[in-house]
Protein backbone atom coordinates (compact mmCIF):
# COMPACT_ATOMS: atom_id res chain seq x y z
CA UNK A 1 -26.91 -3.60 7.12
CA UNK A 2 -25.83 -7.42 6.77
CA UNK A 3 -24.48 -9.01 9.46
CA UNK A 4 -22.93 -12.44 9.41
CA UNK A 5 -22.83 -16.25 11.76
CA UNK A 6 -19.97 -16.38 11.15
CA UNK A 7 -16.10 -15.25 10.01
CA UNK A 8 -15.95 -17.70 7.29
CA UNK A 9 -19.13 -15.96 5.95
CA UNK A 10 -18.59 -12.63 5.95
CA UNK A 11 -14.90 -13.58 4.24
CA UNK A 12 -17.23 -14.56 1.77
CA UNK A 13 -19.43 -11.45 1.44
CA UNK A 14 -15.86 -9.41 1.66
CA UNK A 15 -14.40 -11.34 -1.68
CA UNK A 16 -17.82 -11.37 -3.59
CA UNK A 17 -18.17 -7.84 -2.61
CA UNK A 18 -14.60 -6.68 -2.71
CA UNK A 19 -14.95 -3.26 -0.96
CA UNK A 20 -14.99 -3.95 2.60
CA UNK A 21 -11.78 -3.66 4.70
CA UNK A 22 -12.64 -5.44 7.85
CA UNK A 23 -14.92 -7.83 9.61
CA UNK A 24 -15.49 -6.42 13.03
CA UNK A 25 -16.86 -8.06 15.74
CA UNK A 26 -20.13 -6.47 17.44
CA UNK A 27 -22.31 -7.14 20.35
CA UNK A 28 -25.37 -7.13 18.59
CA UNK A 29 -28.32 -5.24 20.38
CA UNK A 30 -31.35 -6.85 18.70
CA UNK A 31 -32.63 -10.11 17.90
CA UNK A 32 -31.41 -11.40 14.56
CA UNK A 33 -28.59 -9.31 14.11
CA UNK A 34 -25.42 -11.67 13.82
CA UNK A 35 -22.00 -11.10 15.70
CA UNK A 36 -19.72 -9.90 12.42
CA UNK A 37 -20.21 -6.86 10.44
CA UNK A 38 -17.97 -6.10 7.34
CA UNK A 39 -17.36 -2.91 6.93
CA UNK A 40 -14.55 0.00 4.69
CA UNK A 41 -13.58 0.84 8.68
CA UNK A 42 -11.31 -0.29 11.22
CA UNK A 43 -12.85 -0.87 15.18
CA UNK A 44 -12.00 2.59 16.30
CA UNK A 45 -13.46 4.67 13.72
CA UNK A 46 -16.55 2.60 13.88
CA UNK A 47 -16.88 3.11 18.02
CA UNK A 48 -16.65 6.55 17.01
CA UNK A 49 -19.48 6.76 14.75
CA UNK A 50 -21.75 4.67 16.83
CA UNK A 51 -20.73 7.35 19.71
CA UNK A 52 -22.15 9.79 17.47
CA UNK A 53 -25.01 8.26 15.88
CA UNK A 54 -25.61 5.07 17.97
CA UNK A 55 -27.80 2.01 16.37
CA UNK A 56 -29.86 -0.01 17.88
CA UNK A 57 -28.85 -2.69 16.00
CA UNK A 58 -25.21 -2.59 17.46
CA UNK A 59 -24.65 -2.40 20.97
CA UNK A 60 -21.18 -2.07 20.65
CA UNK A 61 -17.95 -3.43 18.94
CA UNK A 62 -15.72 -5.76 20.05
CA UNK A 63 -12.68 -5.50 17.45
CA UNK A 64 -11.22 -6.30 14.39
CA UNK A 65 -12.17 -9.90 13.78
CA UNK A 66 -10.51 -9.68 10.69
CA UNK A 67 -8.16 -7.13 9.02
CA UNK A 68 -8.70 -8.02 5.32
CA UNK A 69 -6.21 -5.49 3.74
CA UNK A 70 -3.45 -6.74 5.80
CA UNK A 71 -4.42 -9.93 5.25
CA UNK A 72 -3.71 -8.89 1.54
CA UNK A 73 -0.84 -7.34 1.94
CA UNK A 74 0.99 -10.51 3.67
CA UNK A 75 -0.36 -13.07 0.76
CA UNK A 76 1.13 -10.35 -1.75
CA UNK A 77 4.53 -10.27 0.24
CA UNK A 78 4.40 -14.20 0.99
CA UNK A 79 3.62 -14.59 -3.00
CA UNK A 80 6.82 -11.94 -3.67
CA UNK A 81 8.75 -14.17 -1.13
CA UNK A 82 10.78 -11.86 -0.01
CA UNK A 83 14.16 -13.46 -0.37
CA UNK A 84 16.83 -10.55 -0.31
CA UNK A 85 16.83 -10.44 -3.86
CA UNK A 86 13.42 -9.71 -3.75
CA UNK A 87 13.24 -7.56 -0.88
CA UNK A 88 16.42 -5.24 -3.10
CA UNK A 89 13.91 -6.10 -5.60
CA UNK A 90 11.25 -3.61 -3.91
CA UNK A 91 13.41 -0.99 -2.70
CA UNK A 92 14.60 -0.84 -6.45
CA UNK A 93 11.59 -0.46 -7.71
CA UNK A 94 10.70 2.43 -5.07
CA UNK A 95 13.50 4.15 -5.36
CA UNK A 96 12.75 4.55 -9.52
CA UNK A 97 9.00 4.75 -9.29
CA UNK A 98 9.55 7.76 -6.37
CA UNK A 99 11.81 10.05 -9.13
CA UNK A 100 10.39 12.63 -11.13
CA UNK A 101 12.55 15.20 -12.71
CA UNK A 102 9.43 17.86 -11.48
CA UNK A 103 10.47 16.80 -8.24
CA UNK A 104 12.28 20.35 -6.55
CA UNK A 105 15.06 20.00 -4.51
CA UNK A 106 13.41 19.67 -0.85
CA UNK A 107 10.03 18.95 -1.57
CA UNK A 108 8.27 16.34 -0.09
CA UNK A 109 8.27 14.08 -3.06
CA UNK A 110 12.00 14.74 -3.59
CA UNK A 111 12.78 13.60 0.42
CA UNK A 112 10.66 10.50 -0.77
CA UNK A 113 13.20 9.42 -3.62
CA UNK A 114 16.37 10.65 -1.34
CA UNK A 115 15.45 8.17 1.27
CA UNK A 116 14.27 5.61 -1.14
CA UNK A 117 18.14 6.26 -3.06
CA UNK A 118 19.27 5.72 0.63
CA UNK A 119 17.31 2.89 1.81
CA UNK A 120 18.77 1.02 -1.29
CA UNK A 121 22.29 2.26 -1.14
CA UNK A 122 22.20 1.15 2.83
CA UNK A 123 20.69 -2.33 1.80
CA UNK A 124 23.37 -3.01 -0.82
CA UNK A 125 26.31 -1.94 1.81
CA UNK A 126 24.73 -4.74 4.53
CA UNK A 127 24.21 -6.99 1.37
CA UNK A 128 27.04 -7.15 -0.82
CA UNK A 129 26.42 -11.20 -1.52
CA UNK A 130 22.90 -9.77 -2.73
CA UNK A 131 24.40 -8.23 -5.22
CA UNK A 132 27.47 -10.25 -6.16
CA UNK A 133 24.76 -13.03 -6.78
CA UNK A 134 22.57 -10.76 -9.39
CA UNK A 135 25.51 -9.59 -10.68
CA UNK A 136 26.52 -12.87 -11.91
CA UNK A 137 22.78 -13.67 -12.91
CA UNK A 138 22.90 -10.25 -14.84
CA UNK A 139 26.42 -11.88 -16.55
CA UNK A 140 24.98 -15.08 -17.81
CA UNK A 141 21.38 -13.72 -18.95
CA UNK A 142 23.54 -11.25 -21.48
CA UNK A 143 25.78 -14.09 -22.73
CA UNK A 144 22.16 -15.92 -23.59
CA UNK A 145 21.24 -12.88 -25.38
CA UNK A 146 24.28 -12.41 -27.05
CA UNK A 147 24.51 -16.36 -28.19
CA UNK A 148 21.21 -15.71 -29.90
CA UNK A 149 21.93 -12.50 -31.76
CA UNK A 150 23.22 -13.81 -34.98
CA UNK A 151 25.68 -10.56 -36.39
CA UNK A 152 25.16 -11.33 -40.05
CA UNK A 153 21.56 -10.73 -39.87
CA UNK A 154 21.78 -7.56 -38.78
């Protein structure tokens, strides 16, 4: 088990690594051990295990120093920007990727694409400027095209 100074370390281990989820914080219970511990578990599963198989290198743990995944997940929606045209963007792309014509009427996977369907219908009712503006991008992109396609070569 590697424990870590500090956060800015075990960030480190995390990335070279690239399998832990968190960096907890533990009250180490032996000389040498170090305060942060990365680790594939959140706090409270952690506590649990230690309740059930204690260490004695871990006396017990604070908390989530560090929640990497959502860490990830916020850099991938900052990236993404979510402007509304992104954000449609998203629910677009969940509402298609969710469809499967194996999907039976009232199975789970078919509630998943229903309220996908909705969540994008509802979002384009409380957005119509959304799509007015794509619209118009969606115009000019296929007079581009068209301007290029030469009918004689064809």
């Amino acid at each position: 088990m590697e424990t870590y100074k500090t956060i800015a370390e075990a960030r480190e281990h995390a990335k070279i690594k690239g399998i832990s989820t968190h960096i907890l914080e533990i009250e180490p219970g032996m000389i040498g051990i170090n305060p942060y511990l990365c680790t594939k578990c959140n706090a409270e599963i952690m506590r649990k295990a230690l309740k059930h198989n204690p260490m004695p290198e871990i006396k017990r743990v604070i908390g989530v120093a560090v929640n990497l995944e959502k860490e990830a997940y916020d850099a991938q929606q900052a990236m993404k920007g979510l402007t509304l045209e992104g954000q449609r963007e998203e629910l677009k792309d969940a509402e298609y990727n969710s469809y499967s014509e194996e999907n039976l009427p009232g199975s789970k996977a078919w509630q998943i694409h229903n309220k996908a369907a909705i969540t994008l219908k509802t979002f384009d009712a409380e957005h119509p400027e959304t799509i007015a503006a794509l619209t118009v991008k969606k115009e000019a992109t296929r007079k581009e095209d068209l301007k290029d396609i030469n009918i004689w070569n064809l």
